[in-house]
PDB file of N, CA and C in Angstrom:
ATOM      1  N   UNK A   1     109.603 -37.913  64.095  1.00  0.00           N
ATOM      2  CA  UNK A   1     108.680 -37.281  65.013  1.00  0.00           C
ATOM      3  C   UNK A   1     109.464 -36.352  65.936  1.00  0.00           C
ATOM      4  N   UNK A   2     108.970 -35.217  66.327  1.00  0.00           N
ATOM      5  CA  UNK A   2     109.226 -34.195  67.318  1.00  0.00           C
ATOM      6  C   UNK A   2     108.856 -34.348  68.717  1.00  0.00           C
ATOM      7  N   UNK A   3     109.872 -33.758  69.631  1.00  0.00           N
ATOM      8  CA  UNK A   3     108.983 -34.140  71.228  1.00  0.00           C
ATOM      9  C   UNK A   3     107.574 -33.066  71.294  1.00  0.00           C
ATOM     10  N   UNK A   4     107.304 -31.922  70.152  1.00  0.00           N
ATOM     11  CA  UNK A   4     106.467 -31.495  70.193  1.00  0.00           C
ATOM     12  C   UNK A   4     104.988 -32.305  70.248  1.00  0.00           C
ATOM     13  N   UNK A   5     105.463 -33.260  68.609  1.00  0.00           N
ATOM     14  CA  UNK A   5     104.218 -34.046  68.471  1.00  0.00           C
ATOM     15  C   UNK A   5     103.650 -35.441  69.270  1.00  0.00           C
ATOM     16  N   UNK A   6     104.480 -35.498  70.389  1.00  0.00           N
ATOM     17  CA  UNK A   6     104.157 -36.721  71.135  1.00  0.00           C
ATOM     18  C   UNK A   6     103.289 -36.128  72.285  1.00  0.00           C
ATOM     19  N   UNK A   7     102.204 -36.459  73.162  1.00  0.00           N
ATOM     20  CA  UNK A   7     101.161 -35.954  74.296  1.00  0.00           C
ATOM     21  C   UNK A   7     102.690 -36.155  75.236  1.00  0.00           C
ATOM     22  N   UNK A   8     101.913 -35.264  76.553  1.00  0.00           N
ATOM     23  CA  UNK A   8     102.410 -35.985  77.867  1.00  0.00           C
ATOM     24  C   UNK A   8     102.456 -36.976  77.999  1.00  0.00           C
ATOM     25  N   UNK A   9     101.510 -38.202  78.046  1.00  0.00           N
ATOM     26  CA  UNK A   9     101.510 -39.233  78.614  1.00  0.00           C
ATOM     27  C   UNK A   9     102.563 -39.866  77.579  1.00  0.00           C
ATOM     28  N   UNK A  10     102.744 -39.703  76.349  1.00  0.00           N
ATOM     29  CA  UNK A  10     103.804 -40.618  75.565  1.00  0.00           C
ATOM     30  C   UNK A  10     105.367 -39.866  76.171  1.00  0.00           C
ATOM     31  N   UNK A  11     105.491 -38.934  76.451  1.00  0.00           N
ATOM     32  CA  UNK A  11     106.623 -38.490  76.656  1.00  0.00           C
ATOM     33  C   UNK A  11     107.130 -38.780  78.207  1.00  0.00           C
ATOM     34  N   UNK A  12     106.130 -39.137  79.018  1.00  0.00           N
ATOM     35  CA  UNK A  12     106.678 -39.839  80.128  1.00  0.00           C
ATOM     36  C   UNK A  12     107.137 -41.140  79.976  1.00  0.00           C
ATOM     37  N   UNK A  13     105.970 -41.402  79.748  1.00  0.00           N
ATOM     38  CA  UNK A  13     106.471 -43.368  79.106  1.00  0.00           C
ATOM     39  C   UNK A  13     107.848 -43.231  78.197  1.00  0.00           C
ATOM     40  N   UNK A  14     108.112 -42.495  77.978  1.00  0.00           N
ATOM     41  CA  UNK A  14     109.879 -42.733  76.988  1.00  0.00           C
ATOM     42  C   UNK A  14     110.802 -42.442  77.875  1.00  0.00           C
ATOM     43  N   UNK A  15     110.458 -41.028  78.844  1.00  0.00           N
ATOM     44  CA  UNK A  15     111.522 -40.743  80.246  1.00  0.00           C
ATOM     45  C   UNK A  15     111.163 -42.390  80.692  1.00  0.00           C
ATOM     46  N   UNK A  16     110.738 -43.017  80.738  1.00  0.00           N
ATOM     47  CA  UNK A  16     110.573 -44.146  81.804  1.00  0.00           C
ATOM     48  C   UNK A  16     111.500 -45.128  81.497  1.00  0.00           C
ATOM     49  N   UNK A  17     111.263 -44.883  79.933  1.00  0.00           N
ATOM     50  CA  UNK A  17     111.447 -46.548  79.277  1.00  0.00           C
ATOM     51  C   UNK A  17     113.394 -46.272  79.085  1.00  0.00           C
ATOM     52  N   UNK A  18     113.637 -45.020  79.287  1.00  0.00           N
ATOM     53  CA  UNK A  18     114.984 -44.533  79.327  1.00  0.00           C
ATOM     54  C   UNK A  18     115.197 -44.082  80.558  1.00  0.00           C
ATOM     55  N   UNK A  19     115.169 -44.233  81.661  1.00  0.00           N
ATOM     56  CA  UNK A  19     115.455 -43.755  82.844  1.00  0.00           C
ATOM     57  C   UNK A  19     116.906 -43.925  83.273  1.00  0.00           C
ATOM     58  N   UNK A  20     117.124 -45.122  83.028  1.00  0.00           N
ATOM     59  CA  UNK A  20     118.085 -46.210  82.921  1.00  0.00           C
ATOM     60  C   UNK A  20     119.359 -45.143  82.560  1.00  0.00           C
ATOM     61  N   UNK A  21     119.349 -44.845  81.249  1.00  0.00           N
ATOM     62  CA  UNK A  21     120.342 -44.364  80.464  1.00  0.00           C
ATOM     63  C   UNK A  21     120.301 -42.661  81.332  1.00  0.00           C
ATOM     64  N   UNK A  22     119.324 -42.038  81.629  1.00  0.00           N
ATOM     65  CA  UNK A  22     119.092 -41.092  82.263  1.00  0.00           C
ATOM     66  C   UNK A  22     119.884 -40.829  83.451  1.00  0.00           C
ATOM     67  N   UNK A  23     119.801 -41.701  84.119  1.00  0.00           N
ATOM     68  CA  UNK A  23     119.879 -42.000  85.434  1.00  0.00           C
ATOM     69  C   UNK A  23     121.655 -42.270  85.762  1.00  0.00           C
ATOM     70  N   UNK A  24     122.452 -42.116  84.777  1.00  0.00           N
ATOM     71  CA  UNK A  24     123.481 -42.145  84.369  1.00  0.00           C
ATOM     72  C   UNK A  24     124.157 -40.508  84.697  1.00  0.00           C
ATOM     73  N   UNK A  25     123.020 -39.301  84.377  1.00  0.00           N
ATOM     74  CA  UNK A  25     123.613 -38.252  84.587  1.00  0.00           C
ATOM     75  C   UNK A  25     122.341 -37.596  85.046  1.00  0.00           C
ATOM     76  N   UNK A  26     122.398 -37.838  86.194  1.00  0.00           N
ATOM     77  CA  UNK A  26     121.065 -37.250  86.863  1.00  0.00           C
ATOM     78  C   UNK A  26     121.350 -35.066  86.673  1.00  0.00           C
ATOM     79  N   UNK A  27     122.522 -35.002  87.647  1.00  0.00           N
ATOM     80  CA  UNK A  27     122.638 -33.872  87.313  1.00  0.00           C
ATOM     81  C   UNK A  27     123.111 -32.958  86.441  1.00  0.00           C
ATOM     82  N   UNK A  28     123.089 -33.604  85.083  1.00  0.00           N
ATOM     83  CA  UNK A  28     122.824 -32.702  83.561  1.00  0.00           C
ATOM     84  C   UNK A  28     121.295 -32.667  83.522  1.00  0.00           C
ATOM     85  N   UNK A  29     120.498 -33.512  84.225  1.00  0.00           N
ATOM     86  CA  UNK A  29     119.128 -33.506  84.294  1.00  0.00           C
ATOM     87  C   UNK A  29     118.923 -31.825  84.647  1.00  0.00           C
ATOM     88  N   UNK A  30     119.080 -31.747  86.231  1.00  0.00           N
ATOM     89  CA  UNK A  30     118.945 -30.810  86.914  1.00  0.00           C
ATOM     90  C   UNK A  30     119.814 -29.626  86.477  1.00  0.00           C
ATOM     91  N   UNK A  31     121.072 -29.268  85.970  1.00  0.00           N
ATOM     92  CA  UNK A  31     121.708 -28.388  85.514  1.00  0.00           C
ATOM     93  C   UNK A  31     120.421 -27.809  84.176  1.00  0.00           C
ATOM     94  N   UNK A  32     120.252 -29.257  83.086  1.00  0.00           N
ATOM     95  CA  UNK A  32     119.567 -28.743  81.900  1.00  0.00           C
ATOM     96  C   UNK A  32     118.398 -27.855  82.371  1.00  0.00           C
ATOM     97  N   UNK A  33     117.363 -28.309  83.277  1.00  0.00           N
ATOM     98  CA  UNK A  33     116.155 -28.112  83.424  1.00  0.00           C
ATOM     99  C   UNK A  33     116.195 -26.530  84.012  1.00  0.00           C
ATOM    100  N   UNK A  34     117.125 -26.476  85.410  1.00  0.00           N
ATOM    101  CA  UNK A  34     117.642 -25.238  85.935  1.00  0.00           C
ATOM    102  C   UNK A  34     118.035 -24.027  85.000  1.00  0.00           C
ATOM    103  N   UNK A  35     118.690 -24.368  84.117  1.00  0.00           N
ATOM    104  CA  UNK A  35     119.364 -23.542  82.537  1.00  0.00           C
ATOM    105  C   UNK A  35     117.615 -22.989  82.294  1.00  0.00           C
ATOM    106  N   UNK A  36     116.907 -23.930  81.643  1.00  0.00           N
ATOM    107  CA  UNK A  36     115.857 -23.559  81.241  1.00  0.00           C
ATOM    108  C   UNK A  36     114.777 -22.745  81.891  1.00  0.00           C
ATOM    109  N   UNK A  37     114.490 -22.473  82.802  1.00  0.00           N
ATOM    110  CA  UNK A  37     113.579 -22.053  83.927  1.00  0.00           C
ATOM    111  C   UNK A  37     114.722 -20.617  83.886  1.00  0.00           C
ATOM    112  N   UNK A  38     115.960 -20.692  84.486  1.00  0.00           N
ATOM    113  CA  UNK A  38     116.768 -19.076  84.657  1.00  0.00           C
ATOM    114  C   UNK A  38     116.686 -18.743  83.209  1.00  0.00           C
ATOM    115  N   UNK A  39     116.521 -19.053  81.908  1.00  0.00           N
ATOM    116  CA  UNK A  39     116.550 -18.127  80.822  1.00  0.00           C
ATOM    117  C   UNK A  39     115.053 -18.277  80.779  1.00  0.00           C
ATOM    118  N   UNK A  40     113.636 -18.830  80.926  1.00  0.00           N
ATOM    119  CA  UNK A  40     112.741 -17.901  81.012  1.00  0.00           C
ATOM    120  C   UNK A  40     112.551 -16.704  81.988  1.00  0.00           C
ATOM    121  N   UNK A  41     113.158 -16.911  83.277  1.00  0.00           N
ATOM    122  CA  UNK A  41     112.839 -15.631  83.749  1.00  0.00           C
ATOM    123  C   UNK A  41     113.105 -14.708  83.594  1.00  0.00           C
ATOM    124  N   UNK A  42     114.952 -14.754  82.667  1.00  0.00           N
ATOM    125  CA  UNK A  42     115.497 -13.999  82.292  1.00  0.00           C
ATOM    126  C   UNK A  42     114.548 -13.162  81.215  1.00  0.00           C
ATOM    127  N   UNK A  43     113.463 -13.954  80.317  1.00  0.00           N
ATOM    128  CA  UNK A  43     113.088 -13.374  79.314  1.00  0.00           C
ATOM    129  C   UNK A  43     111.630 -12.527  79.889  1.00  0.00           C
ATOM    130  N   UNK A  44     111.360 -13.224  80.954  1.00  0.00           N
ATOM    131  CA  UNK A  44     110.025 -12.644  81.335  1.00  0.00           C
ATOM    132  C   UNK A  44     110.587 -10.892  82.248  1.00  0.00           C
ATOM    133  N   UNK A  45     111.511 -10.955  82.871  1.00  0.00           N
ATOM    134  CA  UNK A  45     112.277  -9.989  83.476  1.00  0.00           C
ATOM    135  C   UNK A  45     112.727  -8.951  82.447  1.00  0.00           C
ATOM    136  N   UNK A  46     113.157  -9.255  81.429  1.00  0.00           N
ATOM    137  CA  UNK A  46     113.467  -8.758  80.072  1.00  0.00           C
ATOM    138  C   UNK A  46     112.239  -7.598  79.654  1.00  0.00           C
ATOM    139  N   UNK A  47     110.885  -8.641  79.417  1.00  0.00           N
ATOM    140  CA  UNK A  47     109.960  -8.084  79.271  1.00  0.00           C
ATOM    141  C   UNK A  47     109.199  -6.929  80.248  1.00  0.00           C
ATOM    142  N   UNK A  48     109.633  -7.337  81.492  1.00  0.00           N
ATOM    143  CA  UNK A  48     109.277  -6.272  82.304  1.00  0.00           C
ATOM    144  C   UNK A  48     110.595  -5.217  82.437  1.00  0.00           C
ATOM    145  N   UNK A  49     111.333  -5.251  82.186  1.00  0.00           N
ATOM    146  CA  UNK A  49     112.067  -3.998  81.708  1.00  0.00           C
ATOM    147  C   UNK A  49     111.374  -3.412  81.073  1.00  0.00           C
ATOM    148  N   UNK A  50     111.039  -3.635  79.713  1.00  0.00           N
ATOM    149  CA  UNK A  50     110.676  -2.769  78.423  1.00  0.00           C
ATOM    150  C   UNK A  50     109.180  -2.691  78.787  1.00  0.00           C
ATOM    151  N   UNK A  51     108.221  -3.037  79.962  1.00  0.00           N
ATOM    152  CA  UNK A  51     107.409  -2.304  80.292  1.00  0.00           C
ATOM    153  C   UNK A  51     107.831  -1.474  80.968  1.00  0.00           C
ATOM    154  N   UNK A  52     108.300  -1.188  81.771  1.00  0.00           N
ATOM    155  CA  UNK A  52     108.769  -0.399  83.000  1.00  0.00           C
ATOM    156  C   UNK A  52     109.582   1.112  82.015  1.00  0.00           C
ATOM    157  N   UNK A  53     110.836   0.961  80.797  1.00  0.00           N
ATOM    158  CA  UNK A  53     111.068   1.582  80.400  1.00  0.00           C
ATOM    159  C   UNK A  53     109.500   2.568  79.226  1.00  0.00           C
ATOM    160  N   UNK A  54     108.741   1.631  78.682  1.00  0.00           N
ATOM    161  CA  UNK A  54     107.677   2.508  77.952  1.00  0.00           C
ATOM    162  C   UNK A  54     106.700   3.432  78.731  1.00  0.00           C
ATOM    163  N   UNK A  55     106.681   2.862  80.317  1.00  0.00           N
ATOM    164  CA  UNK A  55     106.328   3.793  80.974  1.00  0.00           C
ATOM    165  C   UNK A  55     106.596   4.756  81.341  1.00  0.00           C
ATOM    166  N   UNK A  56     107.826   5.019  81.661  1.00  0.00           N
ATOM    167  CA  UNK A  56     108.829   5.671  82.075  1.00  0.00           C
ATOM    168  C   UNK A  56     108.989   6.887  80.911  1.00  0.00           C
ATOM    169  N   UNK A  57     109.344   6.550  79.823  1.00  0.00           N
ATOM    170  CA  UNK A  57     109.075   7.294  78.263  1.00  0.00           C
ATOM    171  C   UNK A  57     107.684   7.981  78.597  1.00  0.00           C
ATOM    172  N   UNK A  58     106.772   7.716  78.813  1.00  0.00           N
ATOM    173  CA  UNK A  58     105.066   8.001  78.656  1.00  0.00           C
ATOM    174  C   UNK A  58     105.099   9.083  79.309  1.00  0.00           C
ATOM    175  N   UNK A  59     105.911   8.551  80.959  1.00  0.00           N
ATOM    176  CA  UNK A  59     105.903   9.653  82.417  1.00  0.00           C
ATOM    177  C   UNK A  59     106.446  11.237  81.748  1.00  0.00           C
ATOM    178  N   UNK A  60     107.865  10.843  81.385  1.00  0.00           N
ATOM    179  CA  UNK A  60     108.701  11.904  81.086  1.00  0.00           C
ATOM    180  C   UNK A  60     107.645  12.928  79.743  1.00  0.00           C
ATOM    181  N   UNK A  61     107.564  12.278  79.158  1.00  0.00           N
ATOM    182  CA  UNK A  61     106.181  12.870  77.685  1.00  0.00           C
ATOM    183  C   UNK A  61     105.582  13.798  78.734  1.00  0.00           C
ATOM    184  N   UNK A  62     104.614  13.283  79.543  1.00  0.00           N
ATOM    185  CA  UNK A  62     103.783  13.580  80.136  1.00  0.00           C
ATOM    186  C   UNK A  62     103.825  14.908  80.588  1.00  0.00           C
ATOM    187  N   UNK A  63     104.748  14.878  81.538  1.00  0.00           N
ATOM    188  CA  UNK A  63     105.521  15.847  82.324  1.00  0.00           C
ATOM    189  C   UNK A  63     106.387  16.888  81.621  1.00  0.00           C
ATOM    190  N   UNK A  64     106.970  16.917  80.916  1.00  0.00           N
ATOM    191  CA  UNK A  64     107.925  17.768  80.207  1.00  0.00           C
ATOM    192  C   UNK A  64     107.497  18.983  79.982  1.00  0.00           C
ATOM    193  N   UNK A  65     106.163  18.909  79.907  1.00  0.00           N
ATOM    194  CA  UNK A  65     105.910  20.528  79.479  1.00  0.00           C
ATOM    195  C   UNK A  65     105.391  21.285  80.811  1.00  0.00           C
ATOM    196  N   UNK A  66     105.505  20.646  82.058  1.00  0.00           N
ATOM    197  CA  UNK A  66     105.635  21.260  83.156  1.00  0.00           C
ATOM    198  C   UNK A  66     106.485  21.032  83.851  1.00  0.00           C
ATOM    199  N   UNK A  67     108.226  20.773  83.535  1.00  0.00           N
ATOM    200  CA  UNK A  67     109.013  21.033  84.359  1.00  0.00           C
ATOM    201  C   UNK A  67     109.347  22.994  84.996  1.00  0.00           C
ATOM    202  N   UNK A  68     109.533  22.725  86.247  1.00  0.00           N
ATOM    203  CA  UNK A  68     109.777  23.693  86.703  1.00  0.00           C
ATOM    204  C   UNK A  68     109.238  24.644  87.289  1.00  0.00           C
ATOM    205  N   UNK A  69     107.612  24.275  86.965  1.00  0.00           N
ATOM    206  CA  UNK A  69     106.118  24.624  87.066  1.00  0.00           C
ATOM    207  C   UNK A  69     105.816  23.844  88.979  1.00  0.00           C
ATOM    208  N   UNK A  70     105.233  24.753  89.458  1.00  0.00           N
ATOM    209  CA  UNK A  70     104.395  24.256  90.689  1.00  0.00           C
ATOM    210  C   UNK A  70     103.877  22.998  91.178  1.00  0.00           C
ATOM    211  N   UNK A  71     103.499  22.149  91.541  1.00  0.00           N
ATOM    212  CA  UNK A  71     102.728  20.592  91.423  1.00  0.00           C
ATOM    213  C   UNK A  71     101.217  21.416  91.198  1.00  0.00           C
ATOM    214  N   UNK A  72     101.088  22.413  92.246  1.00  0.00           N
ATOM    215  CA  UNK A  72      99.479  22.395  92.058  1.00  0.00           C
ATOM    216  C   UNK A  72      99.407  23.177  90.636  1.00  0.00           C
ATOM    217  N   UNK A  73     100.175  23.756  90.046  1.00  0.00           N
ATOM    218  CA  UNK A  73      99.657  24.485  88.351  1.00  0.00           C
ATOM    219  C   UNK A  73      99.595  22.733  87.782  1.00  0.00           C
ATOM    220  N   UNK A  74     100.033  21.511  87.776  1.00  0.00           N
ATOM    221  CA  UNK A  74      99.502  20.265  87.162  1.00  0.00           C
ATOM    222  C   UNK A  74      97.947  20.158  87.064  1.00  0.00           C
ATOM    223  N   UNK A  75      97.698  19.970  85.542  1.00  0.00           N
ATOM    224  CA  UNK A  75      96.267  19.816  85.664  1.00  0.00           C
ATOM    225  C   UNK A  75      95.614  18.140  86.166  1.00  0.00           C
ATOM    226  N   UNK A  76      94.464  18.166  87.129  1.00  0.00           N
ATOM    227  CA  UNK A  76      94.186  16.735  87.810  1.00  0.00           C
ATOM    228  C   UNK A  76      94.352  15.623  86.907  1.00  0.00           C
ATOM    229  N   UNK A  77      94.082  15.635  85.310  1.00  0.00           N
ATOM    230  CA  UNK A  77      94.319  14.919  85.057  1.00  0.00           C
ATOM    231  C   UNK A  77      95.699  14.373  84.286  1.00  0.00           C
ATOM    232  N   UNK A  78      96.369  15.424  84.489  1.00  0.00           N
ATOM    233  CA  UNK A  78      97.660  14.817  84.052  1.00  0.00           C
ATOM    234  C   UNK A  78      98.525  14.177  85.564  1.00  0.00           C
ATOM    235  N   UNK A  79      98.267  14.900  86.452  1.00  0.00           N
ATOM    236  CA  UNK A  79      98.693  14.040  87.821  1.00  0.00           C
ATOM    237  C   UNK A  79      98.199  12.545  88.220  1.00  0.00           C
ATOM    238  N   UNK A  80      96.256  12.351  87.578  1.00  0.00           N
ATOM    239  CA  UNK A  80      95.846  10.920  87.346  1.00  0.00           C
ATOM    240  C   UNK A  80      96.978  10.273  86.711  1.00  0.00           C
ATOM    241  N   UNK A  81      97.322  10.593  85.636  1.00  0.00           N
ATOM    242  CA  UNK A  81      97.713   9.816  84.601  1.00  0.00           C
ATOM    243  C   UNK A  81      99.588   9.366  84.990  1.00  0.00           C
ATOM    244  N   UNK A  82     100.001  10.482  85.429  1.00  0.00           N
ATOM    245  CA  UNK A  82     101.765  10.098  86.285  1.00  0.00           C
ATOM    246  C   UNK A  82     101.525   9.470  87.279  1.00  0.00           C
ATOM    247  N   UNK A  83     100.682   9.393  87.958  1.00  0.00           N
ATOM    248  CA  UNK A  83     100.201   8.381  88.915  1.00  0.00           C
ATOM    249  C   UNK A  83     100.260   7.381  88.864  1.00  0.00           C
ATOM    250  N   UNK A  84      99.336   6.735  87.754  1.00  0.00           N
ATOM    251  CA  UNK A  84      99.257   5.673  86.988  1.00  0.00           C
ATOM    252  C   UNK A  84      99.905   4.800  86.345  1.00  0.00           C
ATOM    253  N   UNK A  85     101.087   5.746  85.829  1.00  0.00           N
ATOM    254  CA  UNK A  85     102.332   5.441  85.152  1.00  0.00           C
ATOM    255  C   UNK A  85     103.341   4.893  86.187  1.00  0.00           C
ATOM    256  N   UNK A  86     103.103   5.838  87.181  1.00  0.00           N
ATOM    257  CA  UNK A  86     104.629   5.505  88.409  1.00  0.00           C
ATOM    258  C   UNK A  86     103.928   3.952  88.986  1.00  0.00           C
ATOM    259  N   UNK A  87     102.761   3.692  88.922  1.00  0.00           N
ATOM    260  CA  UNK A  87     101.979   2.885  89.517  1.00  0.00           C
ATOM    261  C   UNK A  87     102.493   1.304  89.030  1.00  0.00           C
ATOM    262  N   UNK A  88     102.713   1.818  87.509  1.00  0.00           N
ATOM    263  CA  UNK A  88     102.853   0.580  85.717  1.00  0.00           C
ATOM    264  C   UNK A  88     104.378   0.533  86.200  1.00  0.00           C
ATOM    265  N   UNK A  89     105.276   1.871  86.051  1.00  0.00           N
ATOM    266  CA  UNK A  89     107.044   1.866  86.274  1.00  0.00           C
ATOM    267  C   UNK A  89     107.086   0.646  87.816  1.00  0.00           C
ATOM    268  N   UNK A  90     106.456   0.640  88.867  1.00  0.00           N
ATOM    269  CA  UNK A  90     106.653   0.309  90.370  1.00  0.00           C
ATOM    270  C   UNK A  90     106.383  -1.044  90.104  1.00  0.00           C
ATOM    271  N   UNK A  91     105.544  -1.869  89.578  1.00  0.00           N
ATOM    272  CA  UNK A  91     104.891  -3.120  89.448  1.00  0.00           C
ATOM    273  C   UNK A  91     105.777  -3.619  88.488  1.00  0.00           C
ATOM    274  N   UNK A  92     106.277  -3.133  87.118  1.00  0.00           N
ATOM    275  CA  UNK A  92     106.988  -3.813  86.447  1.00  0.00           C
ATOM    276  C   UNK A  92     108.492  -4.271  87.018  1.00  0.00           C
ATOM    277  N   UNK A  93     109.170  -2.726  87.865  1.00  0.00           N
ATOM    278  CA  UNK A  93     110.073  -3.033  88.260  1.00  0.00           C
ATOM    279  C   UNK A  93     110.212  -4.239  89.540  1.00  0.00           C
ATOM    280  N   UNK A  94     109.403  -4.054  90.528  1.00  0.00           N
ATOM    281  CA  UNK A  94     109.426  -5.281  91.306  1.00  0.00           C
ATOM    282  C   UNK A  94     109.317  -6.686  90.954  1.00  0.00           C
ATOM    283  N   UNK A  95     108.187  -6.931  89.682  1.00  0.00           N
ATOM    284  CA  UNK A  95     108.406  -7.872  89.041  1.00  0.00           C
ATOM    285  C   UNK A  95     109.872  -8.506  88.590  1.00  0.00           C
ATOM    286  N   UNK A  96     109.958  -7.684  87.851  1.00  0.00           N
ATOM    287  CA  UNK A  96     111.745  -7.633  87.083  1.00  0.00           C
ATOM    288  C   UNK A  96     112.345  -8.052  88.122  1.00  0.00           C
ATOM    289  N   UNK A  97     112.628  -7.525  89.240  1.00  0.00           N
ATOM    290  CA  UNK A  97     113.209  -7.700  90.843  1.00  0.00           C
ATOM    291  C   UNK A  97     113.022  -9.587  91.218  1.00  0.00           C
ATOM    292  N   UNK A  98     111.688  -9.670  91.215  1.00  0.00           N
ATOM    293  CA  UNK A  98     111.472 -11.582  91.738  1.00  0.00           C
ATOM    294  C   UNK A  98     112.025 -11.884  90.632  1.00  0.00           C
ATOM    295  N   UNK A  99     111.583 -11.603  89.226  1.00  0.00           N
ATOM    296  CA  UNK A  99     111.885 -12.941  88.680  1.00  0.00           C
ATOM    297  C   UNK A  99     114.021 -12.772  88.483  1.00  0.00           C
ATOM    298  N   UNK A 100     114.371 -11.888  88.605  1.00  0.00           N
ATOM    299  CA  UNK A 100     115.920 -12.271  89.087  1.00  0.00           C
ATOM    300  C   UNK A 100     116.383 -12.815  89.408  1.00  0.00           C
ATOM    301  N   UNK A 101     115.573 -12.759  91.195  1.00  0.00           N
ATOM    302  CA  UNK A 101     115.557 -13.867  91.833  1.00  0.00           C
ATOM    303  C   UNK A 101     115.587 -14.984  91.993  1.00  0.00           C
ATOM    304  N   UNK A 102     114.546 -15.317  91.247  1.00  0.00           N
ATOM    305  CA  UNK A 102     113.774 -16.368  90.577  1.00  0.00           C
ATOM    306  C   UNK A 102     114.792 -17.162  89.805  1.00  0.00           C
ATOM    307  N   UNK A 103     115.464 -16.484  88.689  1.00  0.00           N
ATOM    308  CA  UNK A 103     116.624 -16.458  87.773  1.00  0.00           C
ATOM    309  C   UNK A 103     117.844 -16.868  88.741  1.00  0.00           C
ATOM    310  N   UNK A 104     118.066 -16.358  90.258  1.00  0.00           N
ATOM    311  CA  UNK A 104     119.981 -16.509  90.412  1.00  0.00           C
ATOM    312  C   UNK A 104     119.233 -17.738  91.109  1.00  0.00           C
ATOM    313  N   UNK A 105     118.225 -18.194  91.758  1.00  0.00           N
ATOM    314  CA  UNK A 105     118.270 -19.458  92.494  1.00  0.00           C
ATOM    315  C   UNK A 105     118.420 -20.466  91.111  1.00  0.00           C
ATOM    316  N   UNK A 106     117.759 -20.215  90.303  1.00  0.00           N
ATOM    317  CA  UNK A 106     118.360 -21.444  89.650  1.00  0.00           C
ATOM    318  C   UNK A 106     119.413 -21.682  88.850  1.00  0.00           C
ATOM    319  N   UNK A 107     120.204 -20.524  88.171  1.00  0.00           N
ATOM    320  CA  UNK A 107     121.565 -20.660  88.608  1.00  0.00           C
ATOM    321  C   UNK A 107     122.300 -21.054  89.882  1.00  0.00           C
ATOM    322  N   UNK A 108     121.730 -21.191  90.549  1.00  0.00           N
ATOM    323  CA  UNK A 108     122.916 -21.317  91.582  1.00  0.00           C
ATOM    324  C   UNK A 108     122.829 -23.029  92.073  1.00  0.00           C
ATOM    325  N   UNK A 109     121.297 -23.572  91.414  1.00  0.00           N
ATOM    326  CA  UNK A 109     121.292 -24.963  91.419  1.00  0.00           C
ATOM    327  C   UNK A 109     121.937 -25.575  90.404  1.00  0.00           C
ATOM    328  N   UNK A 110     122.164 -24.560  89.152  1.00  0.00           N
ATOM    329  CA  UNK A 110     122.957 -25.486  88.103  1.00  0.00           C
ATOM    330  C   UNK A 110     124.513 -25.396  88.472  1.00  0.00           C
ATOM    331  N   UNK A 111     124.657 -24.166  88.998  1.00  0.00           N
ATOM    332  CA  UNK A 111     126.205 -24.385  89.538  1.00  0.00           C
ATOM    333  C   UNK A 111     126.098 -25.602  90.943  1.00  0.00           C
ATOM    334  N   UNK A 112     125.763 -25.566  91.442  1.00  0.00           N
ATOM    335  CA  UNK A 112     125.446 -26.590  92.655  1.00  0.00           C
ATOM    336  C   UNK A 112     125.420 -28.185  92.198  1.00  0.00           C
ATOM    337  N   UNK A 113     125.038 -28.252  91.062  1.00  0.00           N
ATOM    338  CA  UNK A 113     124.782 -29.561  90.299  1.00  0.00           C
ATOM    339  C   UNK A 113     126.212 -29.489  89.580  1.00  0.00           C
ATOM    340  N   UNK A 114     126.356 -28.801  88.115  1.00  0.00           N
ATOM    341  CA  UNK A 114     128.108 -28.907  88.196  1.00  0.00           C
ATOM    342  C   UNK A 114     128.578 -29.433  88.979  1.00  0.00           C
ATOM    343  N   UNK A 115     128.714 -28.536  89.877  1.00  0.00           N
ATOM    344  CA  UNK A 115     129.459 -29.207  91.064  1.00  0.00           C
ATOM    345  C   UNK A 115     129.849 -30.478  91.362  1.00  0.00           C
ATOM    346  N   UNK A 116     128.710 -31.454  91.592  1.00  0.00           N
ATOM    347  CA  UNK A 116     128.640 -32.262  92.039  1.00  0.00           C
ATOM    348  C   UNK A 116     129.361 -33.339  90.989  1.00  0.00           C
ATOM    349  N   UNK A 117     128.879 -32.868  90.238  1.00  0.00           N
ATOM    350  CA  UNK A 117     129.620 -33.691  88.740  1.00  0.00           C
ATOM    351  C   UNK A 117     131.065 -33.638  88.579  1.00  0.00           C
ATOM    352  N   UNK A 118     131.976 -32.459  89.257  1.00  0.00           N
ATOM    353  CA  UNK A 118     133.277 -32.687  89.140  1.00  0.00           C
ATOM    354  C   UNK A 118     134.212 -33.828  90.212  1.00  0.00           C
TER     355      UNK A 118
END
C-alpha cells in the first residue's frame, strides 16, 4: 500500500502509533516538511515567472510596431491592451516576490532546525 491510498484519518493513526520512533528526530520532521513547502513555492514562483515573462513577450509584440512613434499616435485599443499586460507582468511579478519569501522563511527554518541537530 501507498501513503497515497490510505485517508487522513488512517494516516494520522500511523503518525500516532509511531510517534515514539518519530519523536526520536523531531527536527528531520521540521527540516523535511520546511524542504517541502520552500520547493512548492519555489515551483509556484517558477510559474509566475513564465507568466510574467509571456506577458512581457505579448507587451513587446504589441508595441513594436510603434516604437519611436508618439503615445498619442497609439491606437486606444492597443494602449487597453499594454495596460492590461503591464497590469498581468505587475501581479505575476509581486506574486513571484511573496512566494520567495514565502520560500527563504522556510529555508531558514530548515537551516534553524539543522542546526539544532548538530
Amino acid at each position: 500500500m501507498r501513503l497515497e491510498d490510505a485517508t487522513k484519518e488512517e494516516l494520522i493513526w500511523w503518525i500516532r502509533e509511531h510517534a515514539f520512533a518519530l519523536s526520536l528526530r523531531p527536527s528531520d520532521f521540521e527540516a523535511d516538511i520546511m524542504r517541502r513547502r520552500h520547493d512548492v513555492y519555489m515551483e509556484r514562483a517558477d510559474q509566475c515567472g513564465e507568466q510574467y515573462d509571456q506577458a512581457l513577450k505579448s507587451y513587446q509584440t504589441l508595441l513594436t510596431p510603434y516604437l519611436g512613434k508618439p503615445l498619442g499616435d497609439l491606437p486606444k485599443d492597443v494602449l487597453d491592451k499594454g495596460a492590461k499586460l503591464e497590469k498581468t507582468m505587475n501581479k505575476a511579478q509581486r506574486e513571484r516576490m511573496r512566494l520567495w519569501g514565502l520560500a527563504n522563511k522556510c529555508m531558514d527554518r530548515v537551516l534553524e532546525a539543522l542546526e539544532v541537530q548538530v
